[in-house]
N, C-alpha and C. Protein backbone atom coordinates (compact mmCIF):
# COMPACT_ATOMS: atom_id res chain seq x y z
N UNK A 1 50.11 -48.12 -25.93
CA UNK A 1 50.72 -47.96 -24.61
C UNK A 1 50.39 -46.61 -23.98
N UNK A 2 49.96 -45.99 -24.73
CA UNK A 2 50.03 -44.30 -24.43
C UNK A 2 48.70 -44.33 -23.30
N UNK A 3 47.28 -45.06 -23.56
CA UNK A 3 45.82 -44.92 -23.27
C UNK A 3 46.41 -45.42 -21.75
N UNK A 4 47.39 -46.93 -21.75
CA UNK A 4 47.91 -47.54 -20.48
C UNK A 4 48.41 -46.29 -19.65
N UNK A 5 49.46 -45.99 -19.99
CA UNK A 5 50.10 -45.09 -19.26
C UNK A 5 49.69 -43.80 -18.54
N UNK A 6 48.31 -43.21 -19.14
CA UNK A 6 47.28 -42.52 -18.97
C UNK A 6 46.43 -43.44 -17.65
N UNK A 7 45.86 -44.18 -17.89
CA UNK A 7 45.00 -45.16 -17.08
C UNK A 7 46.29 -45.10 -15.68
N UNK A 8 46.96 -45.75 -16.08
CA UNK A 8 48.26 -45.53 -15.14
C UNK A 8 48.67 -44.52 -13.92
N UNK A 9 48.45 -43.49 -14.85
CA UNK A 9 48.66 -42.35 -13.73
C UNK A 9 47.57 -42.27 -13.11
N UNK A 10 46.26 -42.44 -13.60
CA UNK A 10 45.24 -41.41 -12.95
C UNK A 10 44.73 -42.59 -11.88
N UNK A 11 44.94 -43.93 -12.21
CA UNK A 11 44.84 -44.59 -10.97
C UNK A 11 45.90 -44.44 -9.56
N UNK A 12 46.98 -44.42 -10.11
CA UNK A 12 47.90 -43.85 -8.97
C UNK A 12 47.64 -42.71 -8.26
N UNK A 13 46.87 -41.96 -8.61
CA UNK A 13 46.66 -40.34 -8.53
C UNK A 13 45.76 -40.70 -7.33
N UNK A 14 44.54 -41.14 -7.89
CA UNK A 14 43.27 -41.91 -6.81
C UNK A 14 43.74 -42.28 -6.24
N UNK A 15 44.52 -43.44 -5.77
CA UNK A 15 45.01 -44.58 -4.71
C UNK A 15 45.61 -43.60 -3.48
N UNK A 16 46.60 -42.73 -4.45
CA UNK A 16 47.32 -41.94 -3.36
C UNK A 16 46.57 -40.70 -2.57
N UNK A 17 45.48 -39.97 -3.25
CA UNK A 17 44.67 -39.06 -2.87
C UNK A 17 43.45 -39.60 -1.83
N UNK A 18 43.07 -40.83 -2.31
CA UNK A 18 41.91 -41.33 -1.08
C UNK A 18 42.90 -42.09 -0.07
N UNK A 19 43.89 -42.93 0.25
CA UNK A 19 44.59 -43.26 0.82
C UNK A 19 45.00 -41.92 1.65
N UNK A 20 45.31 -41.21 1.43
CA UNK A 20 45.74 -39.71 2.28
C UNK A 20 44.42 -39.11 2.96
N UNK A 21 43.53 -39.04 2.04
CA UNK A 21 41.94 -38.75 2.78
C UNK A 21 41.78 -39.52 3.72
N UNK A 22 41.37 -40.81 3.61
CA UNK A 22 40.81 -41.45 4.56
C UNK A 22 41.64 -41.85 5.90
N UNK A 23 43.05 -41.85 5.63
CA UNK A 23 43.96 -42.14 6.98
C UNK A 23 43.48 -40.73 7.79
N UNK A 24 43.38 -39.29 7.22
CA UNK A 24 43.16 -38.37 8.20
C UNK A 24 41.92 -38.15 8.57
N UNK A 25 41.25 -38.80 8.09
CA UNK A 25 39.83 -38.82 8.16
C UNK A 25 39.45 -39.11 9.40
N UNK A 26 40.15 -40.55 9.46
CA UNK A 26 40.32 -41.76 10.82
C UNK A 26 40.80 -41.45 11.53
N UNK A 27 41.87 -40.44 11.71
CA UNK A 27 42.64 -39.73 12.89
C UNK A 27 41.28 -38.50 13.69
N UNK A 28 41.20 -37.95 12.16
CA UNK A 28 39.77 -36.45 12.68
C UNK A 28 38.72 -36.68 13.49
N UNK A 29 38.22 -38.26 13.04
CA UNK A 29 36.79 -38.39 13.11
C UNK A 29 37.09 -38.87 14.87
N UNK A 30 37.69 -39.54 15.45
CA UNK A 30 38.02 -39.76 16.85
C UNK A 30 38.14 -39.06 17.49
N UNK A 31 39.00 -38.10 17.30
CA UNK A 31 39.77 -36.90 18.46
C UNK A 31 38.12 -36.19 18.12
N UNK A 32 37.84 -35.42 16.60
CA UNK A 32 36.38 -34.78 17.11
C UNK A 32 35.19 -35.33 17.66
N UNK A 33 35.07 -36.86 18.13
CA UNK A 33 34.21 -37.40 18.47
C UNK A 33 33.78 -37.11 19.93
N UNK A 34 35.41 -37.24 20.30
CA UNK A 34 35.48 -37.38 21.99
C UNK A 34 35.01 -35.82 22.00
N UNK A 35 35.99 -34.99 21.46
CA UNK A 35 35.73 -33.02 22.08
C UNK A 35 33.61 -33.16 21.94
N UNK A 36 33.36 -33.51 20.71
CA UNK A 36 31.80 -33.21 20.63
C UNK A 36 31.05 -34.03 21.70
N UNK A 37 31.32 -35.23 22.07
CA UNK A 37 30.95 -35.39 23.53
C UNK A 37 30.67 -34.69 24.73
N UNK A 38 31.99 -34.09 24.94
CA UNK A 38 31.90 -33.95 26.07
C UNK A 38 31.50 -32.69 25.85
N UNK A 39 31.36 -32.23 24.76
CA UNK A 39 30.69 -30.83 24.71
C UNK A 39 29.08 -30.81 24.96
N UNK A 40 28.62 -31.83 24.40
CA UNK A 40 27.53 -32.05 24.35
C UNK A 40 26.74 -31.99 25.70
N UNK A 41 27.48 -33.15 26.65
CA UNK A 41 27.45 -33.50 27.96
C UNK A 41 27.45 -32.09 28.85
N UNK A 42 27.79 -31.27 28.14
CA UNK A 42 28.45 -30.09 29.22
C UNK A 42 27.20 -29.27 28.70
N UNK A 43 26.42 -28.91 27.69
CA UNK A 43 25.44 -28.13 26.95
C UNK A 43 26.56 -27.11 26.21
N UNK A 44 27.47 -27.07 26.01
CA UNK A 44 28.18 -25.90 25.60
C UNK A 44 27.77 -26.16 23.88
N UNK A 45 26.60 -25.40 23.36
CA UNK A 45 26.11 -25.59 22.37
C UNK A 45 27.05 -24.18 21.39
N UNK A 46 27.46 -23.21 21.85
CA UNK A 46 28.46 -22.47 21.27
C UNK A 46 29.34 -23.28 20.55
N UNK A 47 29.98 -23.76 21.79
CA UNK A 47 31.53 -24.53 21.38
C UNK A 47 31.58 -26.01 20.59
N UNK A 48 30.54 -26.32 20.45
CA UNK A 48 30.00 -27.26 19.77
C UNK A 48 30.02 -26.95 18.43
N UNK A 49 29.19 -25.48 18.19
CA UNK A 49 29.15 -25.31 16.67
C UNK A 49 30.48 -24.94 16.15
N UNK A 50 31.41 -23.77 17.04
CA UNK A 50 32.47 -23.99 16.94
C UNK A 50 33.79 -24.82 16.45
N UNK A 51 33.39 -26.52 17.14
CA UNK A 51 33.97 -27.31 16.77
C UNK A 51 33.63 -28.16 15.81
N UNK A 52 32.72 -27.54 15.29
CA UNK A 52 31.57 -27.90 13.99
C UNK A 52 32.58 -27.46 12.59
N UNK A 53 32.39 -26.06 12.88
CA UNK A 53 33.03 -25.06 11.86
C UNK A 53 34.64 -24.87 11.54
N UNK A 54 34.96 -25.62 12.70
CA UNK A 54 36.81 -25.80 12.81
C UNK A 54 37.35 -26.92 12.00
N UNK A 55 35.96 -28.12 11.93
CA UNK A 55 36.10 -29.44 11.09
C UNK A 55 35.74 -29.83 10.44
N UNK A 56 35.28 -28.62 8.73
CA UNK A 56 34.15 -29.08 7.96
C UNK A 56 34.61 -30.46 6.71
N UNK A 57 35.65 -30.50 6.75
CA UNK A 57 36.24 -31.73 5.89
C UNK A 57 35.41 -33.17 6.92
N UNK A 58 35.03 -32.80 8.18
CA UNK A 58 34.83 -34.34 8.98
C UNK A 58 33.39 -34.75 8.16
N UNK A 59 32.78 -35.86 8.22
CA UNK A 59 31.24 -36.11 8.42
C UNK A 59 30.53 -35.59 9.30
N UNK A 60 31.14 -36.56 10.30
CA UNK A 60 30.21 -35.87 11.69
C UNK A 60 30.06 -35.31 12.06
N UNK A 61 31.30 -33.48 11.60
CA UNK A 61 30.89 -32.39 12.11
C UNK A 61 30.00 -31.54 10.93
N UNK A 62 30.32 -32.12 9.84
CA UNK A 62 28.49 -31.80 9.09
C UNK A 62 26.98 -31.89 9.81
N UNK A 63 27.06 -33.61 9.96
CA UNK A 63 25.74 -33.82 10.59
C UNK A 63 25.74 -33.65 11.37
N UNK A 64 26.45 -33.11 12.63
CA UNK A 64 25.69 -32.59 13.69
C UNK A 64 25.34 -31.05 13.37
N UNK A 65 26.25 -30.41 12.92
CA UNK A 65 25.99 -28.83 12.56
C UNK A 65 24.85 -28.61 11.99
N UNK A 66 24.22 -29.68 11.15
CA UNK A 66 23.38 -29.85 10.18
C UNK A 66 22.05 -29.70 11.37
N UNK A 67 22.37 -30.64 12.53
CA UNK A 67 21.45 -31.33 14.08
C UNK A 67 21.25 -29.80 14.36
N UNK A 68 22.37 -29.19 14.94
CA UNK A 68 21.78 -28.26 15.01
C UNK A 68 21.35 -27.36 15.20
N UNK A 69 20.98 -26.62 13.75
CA UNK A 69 20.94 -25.71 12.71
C UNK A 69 19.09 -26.34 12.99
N UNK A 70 19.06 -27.40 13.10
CA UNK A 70 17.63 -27.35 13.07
C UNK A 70 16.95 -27.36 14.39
N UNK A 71 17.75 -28.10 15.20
CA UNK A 71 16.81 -28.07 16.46
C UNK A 71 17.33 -26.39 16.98
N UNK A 72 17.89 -25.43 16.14
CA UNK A 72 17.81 -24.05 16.79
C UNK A 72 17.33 -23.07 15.94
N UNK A 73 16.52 -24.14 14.85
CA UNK A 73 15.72 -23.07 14.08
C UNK A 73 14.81 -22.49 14.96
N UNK A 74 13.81 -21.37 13.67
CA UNK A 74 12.50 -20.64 14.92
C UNK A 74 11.46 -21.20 14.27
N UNK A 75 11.39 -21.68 13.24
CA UNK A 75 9.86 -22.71 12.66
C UNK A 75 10.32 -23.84 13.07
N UNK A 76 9.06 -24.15 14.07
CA UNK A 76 8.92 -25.44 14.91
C UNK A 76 8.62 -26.70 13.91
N UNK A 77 8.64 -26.98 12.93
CA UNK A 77 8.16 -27.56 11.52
C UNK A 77 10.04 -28.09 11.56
N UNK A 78 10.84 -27.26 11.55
CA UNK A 78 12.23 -27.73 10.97
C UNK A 78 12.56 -28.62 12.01
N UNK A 79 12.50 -27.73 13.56
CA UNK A 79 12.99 -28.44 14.95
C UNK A 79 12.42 -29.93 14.58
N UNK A 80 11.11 -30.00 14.21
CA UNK A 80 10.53 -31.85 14.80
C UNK A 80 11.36 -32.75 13.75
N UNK A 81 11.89 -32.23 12.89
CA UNK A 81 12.75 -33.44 11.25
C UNK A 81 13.93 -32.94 11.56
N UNK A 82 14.76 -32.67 12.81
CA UNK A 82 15.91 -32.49 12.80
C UNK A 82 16.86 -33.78 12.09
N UNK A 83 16.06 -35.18 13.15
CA UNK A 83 17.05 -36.50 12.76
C UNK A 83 16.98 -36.79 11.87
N UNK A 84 15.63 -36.77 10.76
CA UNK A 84 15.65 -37.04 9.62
C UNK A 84 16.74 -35.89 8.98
N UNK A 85 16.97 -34.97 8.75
CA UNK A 85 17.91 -34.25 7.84
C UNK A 85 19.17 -34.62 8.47
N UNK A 86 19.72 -34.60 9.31
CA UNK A 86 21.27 -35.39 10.29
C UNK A 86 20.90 -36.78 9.21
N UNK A 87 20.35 -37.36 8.91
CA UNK A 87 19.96 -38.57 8.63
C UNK A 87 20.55 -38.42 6.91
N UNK A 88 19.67 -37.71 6.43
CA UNK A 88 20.00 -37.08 4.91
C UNK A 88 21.15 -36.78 4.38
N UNK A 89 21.70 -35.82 5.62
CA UNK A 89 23.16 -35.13 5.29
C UNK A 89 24.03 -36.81 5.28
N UNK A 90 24.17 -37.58 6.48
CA UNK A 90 24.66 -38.57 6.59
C UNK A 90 25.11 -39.25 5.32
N UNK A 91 23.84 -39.15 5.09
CA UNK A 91 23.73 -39.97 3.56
C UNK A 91 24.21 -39.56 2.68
N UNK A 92 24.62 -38.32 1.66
CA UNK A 92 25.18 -37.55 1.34
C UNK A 92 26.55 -38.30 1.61
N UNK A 93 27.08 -37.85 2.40
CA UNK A 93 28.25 -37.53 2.87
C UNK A 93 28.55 -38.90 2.75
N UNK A 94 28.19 -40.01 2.85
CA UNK A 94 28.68 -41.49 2.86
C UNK A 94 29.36 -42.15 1.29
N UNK A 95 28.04 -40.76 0.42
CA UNK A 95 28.47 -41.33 -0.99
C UNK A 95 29.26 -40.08 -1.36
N UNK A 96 29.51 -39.00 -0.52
CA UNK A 96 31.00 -38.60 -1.02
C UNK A 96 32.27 -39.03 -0.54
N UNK A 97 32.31 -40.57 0.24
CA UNK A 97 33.79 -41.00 0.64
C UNK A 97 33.71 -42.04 -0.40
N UNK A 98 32.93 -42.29 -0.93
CA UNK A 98 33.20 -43.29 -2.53
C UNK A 98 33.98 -42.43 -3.51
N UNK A 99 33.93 -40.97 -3.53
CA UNK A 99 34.63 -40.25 -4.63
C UNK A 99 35.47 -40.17 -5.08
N UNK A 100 35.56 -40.64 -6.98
CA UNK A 100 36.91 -40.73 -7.64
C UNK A 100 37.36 -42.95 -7.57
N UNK A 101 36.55 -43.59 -6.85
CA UNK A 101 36.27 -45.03 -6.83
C UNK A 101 35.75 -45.25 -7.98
N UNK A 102 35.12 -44.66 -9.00
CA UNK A 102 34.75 -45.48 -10.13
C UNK A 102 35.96 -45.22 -11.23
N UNK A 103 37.18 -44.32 -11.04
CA UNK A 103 37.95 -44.21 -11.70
C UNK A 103 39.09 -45.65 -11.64
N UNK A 104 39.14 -46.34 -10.43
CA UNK A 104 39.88 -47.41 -10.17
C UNK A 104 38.89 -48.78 -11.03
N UNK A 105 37.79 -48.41 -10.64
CA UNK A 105 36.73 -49.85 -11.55
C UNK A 105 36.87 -49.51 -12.64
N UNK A 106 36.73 -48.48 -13.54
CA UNK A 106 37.01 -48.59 -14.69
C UNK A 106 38.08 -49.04 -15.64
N UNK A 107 39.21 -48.36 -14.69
CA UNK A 107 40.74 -48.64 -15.08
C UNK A 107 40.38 -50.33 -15.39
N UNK A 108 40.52 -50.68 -14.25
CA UNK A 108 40.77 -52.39 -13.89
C UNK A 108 39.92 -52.95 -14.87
N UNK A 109 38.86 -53.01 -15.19
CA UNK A 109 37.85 -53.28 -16.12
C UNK A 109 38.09 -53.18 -17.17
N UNK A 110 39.10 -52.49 -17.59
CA UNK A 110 38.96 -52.11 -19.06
C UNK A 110 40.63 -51.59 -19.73
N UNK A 111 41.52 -52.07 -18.68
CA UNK A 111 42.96 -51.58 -19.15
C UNK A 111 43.23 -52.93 -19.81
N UNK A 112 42.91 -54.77 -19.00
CA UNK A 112 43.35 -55.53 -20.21
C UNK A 112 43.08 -55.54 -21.65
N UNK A 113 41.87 -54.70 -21.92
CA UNK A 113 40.97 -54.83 -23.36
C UNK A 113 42.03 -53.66 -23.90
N UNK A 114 42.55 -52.56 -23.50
CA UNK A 114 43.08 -51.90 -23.98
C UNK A 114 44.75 -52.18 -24.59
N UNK A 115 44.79 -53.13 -23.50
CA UNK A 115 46.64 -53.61 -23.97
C UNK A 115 45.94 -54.92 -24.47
N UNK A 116 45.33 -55.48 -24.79
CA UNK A 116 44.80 -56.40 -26.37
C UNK A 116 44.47 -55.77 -27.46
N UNK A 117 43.65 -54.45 -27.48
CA UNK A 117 43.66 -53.76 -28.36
C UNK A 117 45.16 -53.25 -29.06
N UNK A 118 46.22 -53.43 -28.34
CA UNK A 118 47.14 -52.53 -28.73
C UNK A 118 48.28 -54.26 -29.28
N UNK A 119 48.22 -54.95 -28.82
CA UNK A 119 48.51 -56.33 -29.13
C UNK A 119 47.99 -56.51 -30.53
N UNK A 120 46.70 -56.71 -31.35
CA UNK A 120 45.84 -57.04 -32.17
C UNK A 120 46.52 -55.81 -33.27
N UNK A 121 46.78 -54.65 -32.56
CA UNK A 121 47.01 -53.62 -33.70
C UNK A 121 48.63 -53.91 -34.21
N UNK A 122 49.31 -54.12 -33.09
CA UNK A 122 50.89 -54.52 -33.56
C UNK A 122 50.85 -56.03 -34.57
N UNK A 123 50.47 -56.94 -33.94
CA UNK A 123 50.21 -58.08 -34.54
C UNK A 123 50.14 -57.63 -36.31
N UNK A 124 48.63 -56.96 -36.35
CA UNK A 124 48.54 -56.51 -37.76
C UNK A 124 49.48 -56.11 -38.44
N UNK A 125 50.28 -55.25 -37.73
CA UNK A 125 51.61 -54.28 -38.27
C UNK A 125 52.70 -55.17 -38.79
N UNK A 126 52.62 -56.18 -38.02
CA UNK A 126 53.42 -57.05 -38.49
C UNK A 126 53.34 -57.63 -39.63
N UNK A 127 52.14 -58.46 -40.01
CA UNK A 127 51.63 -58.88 -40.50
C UNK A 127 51.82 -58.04 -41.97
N UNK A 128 51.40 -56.95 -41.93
CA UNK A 128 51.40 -56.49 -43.56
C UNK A 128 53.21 -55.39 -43.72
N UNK A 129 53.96 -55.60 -42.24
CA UNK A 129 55.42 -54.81 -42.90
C UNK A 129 55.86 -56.53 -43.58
N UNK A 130 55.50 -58.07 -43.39
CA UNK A 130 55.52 -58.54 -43.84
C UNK A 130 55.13 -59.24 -45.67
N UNK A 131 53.93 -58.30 -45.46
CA UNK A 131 53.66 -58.37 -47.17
C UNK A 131 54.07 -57.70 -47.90
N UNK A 132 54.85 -56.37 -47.37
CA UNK A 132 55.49 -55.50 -48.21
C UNK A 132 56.74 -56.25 -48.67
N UNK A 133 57.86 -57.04 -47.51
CA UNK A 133 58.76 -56.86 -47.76
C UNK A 133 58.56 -58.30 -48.60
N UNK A 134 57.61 -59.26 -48.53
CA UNK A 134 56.94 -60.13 -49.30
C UNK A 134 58.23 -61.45 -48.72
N UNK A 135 58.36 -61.27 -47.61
CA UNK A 135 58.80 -63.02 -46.92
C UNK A 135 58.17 -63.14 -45.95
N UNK A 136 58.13 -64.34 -45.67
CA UNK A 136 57.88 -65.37 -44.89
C UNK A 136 58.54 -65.68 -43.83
N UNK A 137 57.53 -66.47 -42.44
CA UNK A 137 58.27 -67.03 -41.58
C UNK A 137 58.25 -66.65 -40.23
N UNK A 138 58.81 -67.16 -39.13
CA UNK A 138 58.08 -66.73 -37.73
C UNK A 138 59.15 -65.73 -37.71
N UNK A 139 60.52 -65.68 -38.32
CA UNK A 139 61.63 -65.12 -38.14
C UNK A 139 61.21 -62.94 -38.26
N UNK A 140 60.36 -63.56 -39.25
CA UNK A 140 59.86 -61.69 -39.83
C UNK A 140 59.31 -60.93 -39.15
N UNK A 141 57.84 -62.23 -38.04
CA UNK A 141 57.35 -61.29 -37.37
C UNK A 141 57.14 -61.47 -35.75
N UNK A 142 58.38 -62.47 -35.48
CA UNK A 142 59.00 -62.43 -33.92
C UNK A 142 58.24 -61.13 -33.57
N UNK A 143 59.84 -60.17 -33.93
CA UNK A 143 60.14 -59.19 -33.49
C UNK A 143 58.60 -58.18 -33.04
N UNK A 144 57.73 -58.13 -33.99
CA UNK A 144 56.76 -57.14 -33.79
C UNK A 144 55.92 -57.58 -33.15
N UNK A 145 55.36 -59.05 -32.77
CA UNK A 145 54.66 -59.58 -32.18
C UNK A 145 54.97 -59.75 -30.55
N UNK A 146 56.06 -59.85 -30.39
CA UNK A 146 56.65 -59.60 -28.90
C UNK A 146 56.70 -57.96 -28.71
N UNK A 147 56.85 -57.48 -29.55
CA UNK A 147 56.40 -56.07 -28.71
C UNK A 147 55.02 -55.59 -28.69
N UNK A 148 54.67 -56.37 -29.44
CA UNK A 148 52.89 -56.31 -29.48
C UNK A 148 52.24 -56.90 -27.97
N UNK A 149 52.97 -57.71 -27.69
CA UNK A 149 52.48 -58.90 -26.56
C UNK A 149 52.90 -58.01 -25.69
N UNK A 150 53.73 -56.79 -25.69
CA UNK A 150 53.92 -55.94 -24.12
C UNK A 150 52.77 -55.05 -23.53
N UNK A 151 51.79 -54.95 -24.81
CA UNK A 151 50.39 -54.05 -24.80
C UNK A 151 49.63 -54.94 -23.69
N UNK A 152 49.70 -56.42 -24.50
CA UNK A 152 48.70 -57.05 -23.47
C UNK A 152 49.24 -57.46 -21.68
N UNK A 153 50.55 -57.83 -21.72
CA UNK A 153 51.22 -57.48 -20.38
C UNK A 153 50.70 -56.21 -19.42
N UNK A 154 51.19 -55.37 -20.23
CA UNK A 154 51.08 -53.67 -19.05
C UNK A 154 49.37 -53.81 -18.98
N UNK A 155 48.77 -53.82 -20.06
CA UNK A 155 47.09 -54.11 -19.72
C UNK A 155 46.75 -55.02 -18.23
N UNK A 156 47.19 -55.83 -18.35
CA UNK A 156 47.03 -56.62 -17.16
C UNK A 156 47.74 -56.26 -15.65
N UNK A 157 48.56 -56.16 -15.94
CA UNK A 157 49.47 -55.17 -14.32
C UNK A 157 48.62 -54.01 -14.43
N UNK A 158 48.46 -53.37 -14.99
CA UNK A 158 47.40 -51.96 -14.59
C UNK A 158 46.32 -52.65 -14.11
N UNK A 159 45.93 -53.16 -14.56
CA UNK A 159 44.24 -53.43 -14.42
C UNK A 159 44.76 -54.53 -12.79
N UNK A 160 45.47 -55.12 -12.67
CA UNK A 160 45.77 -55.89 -11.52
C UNK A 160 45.98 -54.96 -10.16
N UNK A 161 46.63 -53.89 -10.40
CA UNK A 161 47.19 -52.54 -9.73
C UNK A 161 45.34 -51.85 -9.33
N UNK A 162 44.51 -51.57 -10.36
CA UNK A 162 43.51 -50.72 -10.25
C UNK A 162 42.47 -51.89 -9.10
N UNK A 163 42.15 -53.23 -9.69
CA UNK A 163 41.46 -53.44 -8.81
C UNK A 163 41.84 -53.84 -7.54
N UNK A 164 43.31 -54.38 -7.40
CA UNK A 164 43.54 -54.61 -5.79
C UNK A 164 43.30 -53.40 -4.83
N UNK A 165 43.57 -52.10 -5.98
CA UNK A 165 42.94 -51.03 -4.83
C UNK A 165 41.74 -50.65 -4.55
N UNK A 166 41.01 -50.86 -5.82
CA UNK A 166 39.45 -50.39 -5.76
C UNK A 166 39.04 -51.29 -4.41
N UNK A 167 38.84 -52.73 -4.19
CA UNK A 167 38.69 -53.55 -3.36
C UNK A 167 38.65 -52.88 -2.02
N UNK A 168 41.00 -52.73 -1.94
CA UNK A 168 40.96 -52.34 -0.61
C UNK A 168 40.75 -50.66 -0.19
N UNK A 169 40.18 -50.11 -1.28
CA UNK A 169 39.73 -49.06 -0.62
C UNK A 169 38.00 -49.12 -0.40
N UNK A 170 37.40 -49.69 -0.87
CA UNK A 170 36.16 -50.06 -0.87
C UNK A 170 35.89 -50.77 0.88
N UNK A 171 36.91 -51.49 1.31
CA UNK A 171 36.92 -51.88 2.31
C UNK A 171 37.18 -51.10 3.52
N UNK A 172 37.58 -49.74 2.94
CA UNK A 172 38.57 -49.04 4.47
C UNK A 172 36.79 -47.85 4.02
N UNK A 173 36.38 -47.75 3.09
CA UNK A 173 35.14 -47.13 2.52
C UNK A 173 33.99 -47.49 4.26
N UNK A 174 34.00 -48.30 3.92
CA UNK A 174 33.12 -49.50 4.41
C UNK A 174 33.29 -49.23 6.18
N UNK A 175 34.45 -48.78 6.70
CA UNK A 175 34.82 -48.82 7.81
C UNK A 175 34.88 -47.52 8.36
N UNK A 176 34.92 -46.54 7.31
CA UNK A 176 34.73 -45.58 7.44
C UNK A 176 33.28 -44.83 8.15
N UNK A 177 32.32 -45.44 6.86
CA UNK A 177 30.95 -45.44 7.01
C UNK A 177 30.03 -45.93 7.87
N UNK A 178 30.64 -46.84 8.55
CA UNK A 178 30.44 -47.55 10.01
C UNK A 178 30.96 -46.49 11.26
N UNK A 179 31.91 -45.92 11.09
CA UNK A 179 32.40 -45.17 11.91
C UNK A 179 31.85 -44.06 12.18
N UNK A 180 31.45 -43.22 11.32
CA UNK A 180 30.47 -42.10 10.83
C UNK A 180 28.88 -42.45 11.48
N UNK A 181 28.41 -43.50 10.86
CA UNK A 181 27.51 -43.74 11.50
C UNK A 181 27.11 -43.88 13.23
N UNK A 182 28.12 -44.75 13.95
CA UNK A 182 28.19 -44.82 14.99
C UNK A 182 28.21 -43.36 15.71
N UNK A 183 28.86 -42.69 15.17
CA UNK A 183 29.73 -41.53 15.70
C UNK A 183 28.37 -40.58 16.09
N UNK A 184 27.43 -40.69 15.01
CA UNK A 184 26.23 -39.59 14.48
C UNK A 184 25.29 -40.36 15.55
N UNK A 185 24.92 -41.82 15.29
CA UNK A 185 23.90 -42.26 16.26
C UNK A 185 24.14 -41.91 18.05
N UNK A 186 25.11 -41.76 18.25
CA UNK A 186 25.97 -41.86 19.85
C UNK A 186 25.10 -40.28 19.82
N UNK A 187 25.68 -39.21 19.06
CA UNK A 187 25.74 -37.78 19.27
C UNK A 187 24.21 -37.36 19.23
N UNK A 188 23.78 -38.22 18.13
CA UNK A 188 21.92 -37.77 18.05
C UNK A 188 21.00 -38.03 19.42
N UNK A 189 21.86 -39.66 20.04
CA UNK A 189 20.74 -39.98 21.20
C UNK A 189 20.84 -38.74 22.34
N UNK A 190 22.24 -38.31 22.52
CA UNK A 190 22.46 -37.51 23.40
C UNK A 190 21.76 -36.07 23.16
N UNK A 191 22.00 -35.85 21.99
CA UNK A 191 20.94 -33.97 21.00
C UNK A 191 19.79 -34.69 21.55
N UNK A 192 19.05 -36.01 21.49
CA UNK A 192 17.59 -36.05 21.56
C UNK A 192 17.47 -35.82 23.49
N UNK A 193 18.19 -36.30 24.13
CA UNK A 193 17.95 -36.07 25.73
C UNK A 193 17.83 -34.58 26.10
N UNK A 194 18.81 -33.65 25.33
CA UNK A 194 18.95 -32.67 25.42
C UNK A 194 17.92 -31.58 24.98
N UNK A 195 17.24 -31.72 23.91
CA UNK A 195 16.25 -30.87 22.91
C UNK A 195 16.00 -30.29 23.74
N UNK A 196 15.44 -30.27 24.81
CA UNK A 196 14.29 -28.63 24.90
C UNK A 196 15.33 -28.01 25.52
N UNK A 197 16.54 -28.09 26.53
CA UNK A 197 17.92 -27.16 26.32
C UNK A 197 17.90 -27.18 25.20
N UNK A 198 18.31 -27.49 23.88
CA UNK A 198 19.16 -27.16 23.25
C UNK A 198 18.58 -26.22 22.56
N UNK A 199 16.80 -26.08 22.57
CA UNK A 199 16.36 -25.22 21.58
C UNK A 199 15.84 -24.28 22.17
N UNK A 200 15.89 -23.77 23.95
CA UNK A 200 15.98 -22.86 24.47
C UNK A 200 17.43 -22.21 24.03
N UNK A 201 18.32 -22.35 24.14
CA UNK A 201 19.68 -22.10 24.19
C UNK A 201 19.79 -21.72 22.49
């Protein structure tokens, strides 16, 4: 029960830590979408990086800071692969909102084997406090076998607990990364109208 109860927490731990991430994530990534707009729209390439550096937990204010950092480099070599690196960072950053998700697949995967493991070991226990006391009968080893059978129970509610979340966070993952994306493609077409401002400036 002990390995369960372990598995236990540290899935709760995840559920509640990316569940808290990603709701503010979804609040951040909007409100900074609109300000980097209209910043954009306006050339205010200051207040841009500004609102770059005010929101480094966001995605999108990575990859654009990332945008650019290059289209205001002074080797003309960095300026022309700006979108490709916005592109890179993107990427990056997509497989750090998976982080701490393989701790929920594992749980779920592998907490029923653990409360059978712990079933199989009581079972045994039973089994030989029975040869000691040298009787017989279902009466002897009820008792140890039903508490054996609670290993394989909690195995299964954990592991039921780990993957309904892995799923639905995999799904809000998913919506996230769509969002990010959109957010970056909108901001890049507008950096690309803009370039030769932006890399005078």
């Amino acid at each position: 029960m002990i390995p369960l109860v372990l598995c236990s927490i540290a899935a709760w731990m995840v559920i509640i830590e990316r569940i808290v991430k990603y709701r503010k994530l979804s609040m951040g990534l909007r409100e900074f979408h609109l300000g980097a707009m209209n910043l954009i729209l306006q050339r205010e390439w200051s207040g841009l990086k500004t609102l770059c550096q005010k929101n480094p937990e966001l995605p999108t204010a990575q990859v654009i800071a990332t945008a650019l950092d290059r289209l205001q480099a002074k080797d003309d070599r960095l300026r022309k692969t700006w979108k490709e690196a916005a592109e890179r960072k993107r990427t990056l950053l997509n497989a750090e909102l998976r982080q701490y998700l393989w701790i929920l697949g594992t749980v779920g995967s592998s907490a029923p084997f653990i409360g059978l493991a712990g079933t199989v070991i009581g079972i045994l226990g039973s089994f030989s406090e029975m040869a000691k006391q040298g009787a017989g009968g279902f009466t002897v080893v009820a008792a140890g076998i039903s508490e054996a059978l609670i290993a394989t129970a909690a195995g299964i509610v954990v592991a039921i607990v780990a993957v309904m979340a892995y799923n639905a966070l995999q799904t809000r993952v998913s919506g996230l990364t769509l969002l990010v994306r959109i957010q970056c493609e909108e901001c890049a077409e507008l950096l690309a109208l803009q370039e030769d401002d932006l890399r005078a400036g």
